[in-house]
Protein backbone atom coordinates (compact mmCIF):
# COMPACT_ATOMS: atom_id res chain seq x y z
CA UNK A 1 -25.38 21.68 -40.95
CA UNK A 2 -23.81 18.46 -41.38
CA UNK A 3 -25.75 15.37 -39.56
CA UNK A 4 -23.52 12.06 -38.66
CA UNK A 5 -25.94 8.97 -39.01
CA UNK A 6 -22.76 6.89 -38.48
CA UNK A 7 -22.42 4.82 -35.42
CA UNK A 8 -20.13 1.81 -36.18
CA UNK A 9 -16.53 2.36 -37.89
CA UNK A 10 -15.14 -0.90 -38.84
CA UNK A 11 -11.12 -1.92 -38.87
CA UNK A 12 -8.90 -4.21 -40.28
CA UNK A 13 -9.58 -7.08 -38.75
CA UNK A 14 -7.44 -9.05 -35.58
CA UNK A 15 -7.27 -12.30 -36.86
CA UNK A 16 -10.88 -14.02 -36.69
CA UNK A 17 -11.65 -11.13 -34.34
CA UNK A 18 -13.36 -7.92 -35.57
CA UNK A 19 -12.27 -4.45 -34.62
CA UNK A 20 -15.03 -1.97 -34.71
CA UNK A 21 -15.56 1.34 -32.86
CA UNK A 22 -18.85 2.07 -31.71
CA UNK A 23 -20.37 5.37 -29.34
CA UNK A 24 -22.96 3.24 -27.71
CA UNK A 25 -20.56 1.44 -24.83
CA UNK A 26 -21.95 3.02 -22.28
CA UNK A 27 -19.91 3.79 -19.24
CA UNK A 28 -16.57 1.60 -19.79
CA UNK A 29 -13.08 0.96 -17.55
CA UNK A 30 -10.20 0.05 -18.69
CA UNK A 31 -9.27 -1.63 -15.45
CA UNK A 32 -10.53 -4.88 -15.43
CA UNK A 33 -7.98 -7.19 -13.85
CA UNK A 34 -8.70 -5.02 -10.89
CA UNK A 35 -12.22 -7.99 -10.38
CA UNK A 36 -9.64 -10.43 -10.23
CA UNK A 37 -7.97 -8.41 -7.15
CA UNK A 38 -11.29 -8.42 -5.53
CA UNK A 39 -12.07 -12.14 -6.17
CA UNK A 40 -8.20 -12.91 -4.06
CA UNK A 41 -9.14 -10.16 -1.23
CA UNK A 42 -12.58 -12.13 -0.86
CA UNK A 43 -10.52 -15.26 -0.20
CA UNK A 44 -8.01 -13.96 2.14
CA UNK A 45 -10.70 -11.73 3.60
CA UNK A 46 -7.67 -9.17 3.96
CA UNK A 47 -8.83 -5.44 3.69
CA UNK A 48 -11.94 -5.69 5.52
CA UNK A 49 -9.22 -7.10 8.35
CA UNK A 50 -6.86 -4.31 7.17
CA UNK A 51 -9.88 -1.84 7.94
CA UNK A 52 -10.32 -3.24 11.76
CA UNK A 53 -6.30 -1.58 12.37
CA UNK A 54 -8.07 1.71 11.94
CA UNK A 55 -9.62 3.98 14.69
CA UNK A 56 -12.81 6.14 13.39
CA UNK A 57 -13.24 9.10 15.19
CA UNK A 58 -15.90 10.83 13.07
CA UNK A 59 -19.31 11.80 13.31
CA UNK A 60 -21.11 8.21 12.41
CA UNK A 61 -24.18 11.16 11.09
CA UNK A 62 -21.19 12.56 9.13
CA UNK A 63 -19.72 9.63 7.43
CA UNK A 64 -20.11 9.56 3.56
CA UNK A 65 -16.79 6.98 3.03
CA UNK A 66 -16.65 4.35 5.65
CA UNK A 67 -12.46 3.46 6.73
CA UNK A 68 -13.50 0.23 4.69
CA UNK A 69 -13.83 2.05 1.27
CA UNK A 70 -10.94 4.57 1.91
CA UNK A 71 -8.43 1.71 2.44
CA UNK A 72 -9.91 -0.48 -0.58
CA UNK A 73 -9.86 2.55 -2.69
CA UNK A 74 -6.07 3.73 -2.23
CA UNK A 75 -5.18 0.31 -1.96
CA UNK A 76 -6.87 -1.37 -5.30
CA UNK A 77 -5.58 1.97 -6.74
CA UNK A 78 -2.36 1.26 -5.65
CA UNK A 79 -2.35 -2.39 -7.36
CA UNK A 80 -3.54 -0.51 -10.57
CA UNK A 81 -0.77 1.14 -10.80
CA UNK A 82 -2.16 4.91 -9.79
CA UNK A 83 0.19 5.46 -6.96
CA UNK A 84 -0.31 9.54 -7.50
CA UNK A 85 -3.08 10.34 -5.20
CA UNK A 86 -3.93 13.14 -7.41
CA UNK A 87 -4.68 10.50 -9.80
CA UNK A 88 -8.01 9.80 -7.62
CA UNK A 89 -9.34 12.96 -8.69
CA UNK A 90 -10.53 11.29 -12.04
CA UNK A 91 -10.47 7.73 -10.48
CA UNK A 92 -13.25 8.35 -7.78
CA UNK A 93 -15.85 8.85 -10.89
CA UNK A 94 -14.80 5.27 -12.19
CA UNK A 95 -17.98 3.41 -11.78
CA UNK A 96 -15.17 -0.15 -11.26
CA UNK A 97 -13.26 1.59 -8.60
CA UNK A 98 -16.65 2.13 -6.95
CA UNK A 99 -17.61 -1.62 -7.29
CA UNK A 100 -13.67 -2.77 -5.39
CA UNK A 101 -14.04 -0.52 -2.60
CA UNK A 102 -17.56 -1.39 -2.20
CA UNK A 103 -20.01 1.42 -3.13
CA UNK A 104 -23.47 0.73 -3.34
CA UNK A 105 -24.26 3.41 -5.61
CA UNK A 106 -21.41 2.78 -8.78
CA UNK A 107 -23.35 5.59 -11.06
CA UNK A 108 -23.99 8.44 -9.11
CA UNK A 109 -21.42 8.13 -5.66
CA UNK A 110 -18.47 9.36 -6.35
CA UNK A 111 -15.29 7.72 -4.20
CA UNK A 112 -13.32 9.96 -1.76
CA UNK A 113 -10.85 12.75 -3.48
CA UNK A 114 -6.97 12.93 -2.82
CA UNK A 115 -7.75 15.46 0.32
CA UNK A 116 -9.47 12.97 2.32
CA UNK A 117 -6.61 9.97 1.01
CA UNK A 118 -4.11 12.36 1.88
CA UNK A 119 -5.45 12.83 5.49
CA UNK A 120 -5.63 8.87 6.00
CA UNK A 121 -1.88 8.37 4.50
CA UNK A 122 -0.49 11.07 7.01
CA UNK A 123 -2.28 9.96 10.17
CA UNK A 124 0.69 8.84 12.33
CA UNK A 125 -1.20 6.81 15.14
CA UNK A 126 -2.12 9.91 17.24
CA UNK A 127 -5.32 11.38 16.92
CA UNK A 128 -6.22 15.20 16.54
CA UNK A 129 -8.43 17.81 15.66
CA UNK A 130 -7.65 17.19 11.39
CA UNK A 131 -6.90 13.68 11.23
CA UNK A 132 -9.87 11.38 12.91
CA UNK A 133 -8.85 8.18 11.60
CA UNK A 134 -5.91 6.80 12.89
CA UNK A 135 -4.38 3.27 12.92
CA UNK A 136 -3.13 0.76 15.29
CA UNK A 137 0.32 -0.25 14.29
CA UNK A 138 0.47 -3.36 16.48
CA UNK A 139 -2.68 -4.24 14.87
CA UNK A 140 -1.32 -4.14 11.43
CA UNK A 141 1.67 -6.07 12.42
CA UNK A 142 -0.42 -8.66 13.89
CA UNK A 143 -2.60 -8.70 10.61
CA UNK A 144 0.63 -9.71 8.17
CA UNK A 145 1.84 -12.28 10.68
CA UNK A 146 -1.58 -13.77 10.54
CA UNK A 147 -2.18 -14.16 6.81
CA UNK A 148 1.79 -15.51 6.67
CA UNK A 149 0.62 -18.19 9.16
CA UNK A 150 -2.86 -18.92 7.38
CA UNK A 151 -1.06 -19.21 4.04
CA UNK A 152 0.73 -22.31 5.40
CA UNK A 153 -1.55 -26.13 5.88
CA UNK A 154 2.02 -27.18 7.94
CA UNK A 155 4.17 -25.73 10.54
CA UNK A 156 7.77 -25.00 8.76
CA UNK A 157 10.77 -26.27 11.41
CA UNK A 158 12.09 -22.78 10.75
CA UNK A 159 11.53 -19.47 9.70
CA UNK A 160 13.88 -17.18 7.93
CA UNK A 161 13.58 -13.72 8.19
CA UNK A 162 15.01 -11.26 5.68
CA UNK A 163 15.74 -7.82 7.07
CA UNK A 164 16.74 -5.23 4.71
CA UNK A 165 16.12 -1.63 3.59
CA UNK A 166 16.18 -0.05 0.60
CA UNK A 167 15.64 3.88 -0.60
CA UNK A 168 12.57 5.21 -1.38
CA UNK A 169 13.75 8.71 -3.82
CA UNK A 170 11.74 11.95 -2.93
CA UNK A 171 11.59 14.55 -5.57
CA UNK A 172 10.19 17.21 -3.71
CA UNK A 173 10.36 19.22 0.01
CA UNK A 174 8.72 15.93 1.66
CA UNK A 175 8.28 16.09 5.25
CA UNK A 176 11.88 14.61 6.63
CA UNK A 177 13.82 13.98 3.90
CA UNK A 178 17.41 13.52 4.33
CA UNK A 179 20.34 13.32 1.92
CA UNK A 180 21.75 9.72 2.10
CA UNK A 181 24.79 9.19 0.51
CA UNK A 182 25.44 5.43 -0.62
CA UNK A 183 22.07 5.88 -2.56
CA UNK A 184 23.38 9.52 -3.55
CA UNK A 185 19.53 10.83 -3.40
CA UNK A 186 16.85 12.60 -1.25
CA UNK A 187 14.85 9.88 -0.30
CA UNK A 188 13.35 7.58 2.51
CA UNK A 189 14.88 4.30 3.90
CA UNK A 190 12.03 1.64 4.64
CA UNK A 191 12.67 -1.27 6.64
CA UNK A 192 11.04 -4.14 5.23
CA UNK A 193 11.23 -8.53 6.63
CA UNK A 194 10.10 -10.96 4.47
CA UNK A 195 9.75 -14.26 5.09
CA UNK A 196 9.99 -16.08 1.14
CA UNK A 197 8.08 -14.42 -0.96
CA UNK A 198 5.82 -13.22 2.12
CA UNK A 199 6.01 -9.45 3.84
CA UNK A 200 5.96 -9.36 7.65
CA UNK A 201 6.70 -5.77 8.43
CA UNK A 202 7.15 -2.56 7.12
CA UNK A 203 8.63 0.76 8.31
CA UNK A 204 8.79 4.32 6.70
CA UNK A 205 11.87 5.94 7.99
CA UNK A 206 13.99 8.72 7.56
CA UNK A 207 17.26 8.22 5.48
CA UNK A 208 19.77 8.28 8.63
CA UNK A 209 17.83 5.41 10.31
CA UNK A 210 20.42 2.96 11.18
CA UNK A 211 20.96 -0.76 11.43
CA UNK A 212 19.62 -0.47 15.86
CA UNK A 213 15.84 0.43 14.27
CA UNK A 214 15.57 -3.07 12.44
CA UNK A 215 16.34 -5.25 15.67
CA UNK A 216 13.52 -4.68 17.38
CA UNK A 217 10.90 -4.81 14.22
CA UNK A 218 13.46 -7.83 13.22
CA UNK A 219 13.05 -9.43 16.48
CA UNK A 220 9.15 -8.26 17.26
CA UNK A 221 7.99 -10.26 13.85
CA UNK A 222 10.31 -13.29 14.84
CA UNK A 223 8.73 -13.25 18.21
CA UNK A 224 5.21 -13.27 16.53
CA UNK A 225 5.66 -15.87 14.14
CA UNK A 226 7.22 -18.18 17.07
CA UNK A 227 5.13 -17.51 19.81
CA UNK A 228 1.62 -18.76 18.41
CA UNK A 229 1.05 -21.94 20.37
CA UNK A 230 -0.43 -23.03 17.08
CA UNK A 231 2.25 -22.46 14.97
CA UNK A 232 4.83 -25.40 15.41
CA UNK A 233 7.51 -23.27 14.52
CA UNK A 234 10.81 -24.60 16.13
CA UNK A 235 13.12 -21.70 15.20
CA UNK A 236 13.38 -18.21 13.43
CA UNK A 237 16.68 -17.26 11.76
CA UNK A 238 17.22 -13.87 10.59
CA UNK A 239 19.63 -12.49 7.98
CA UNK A 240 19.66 -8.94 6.18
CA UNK A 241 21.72 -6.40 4.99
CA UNK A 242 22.69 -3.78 7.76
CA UNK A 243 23.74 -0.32 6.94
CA UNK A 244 27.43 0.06 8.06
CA UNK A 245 27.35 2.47 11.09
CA UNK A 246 25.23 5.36 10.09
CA UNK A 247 25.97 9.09 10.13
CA UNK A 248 22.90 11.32 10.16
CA UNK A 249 23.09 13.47 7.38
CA UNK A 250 22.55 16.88 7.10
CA UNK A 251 19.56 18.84 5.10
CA UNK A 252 21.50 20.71 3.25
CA UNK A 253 22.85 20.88 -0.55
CA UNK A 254 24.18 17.68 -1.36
CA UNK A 255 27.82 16.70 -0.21
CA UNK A 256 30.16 13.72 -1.07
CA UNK A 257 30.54 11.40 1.85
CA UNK A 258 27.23 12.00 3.79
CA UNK A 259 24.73 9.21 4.54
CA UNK A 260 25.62 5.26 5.41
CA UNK A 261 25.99 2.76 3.03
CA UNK A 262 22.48 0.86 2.48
């Protein structure tokens, strides 16, 4: 029986830098820009204010992932570039991912699986029986206006508001997908507003939403920004691109000429 002594294995050099591959790393990420995300959240204080928008309605006896870790989970893992929530079957053992969403225990408590992400992600405001956390939308709207207004020392004379939507391509039977044709695809057509480089709403919505849905989120975020008796804002323009007018389209096969343009 052959016995391997070996431990190191050198390489050609990187310049002045050594390459060698050693067995004795111990548990290792390769996700290390995510401590850089976590430095910025500490600053903006944003997901533990993110978590507040949620309603708990467990069992506080049953709890073994607070709101707090489930949104700093998907979310870091979202920033990472795992957008798959299957990918979180392998990412809840990473002993980093444990450290951003703020597990005590990084060796031996694993993170929530895609089941119990799944269940957060589909909550739709209502609660019920299967889905005990829910969110408060106006809450969450609040929450971007705030940080836009925080990230500014001065009052701007105006705010612009850009109001557009763009398609979001489903490859699957997805709950409400609808053939749109301009983007000739199944898919989703978020409404987002930005303001700069700044996002002050956002809205998943079927594909035969129309231009009538972004008026009042258009005008609801305007209102928000203007009203704070802090804010010294003088006006809020809008501009976008609207959908001509809309024709819902059908579920069926796909046809030429169904949809709106985007």
């Amino acid at each position: 029986m052959t016995e391997c002594t070996q431990s190191t294995f050198e390489f050609a050099s990187h310049f002045s830098r050594q390459v060698v591959a050693r067995f004795d790393g111990g548990t290792i990420t390769t996700d290390g820009g995510g401590l850089l995300l976590r430095e910025t959240d500490r600053r903006l204080n944003l997901l533990p204010r993110l978590a507040e928008c949620f309603l708990d309605a467990r069992s506080p006896l049953l709890v073994e992932h607070t709101v707090e870790q489930l949104v700093s989970q998907r979310i870091y893992g979202l920033a990472l570039g795992y957008e798959d929530l299957n990918d979180h079957e392998q990412l809840r053992q990473d002993p980093l991912l444990r450290v951003l969403a703020g597990k005590c225990d990084v060796e031996d408590s694993p993170l929530a699986g895609k089941s119990t992400l799944n269940r957060l992600e589909l909550s739709d405001g209502t609660p019920n029986r299967y889905k005990k956390i829910t969110f408060w939308k106006d809450g969450i709207d609040e929450l971007l206006v705030k940080v836009f207004v925080e990230s500014h020392a001065a009052a701007p004379e105006e705010i612009v508001l850009d109001v557009d939507a763009t398609d979001l391509p489903l490859h699957g039977e997805q709950e409400g997908r609808f053939f749109h044709g301009y983007y000739d695809s199944y898919c989703y057509l978020p409404l987002y507003i930005f303001c700069g480089d700044q996002i002050l709403c956002a809205r998943l919505r079927q594909s035969y939403s129309g231009w009538r849905a972004t008026n009042d989120c258009g005008g609801s975020s305007g209102r928000k920004c203007g009203r704070r008796p802090s804010s010294g804002v003088r006006q809020v323009s809008r501009r976008g691109c609207s959908p001509s007018s809309p024709t819902r389209p059908r579920r069926g096969r796909k046809a030429a000429g169904i949809g709106s343009g985007g």
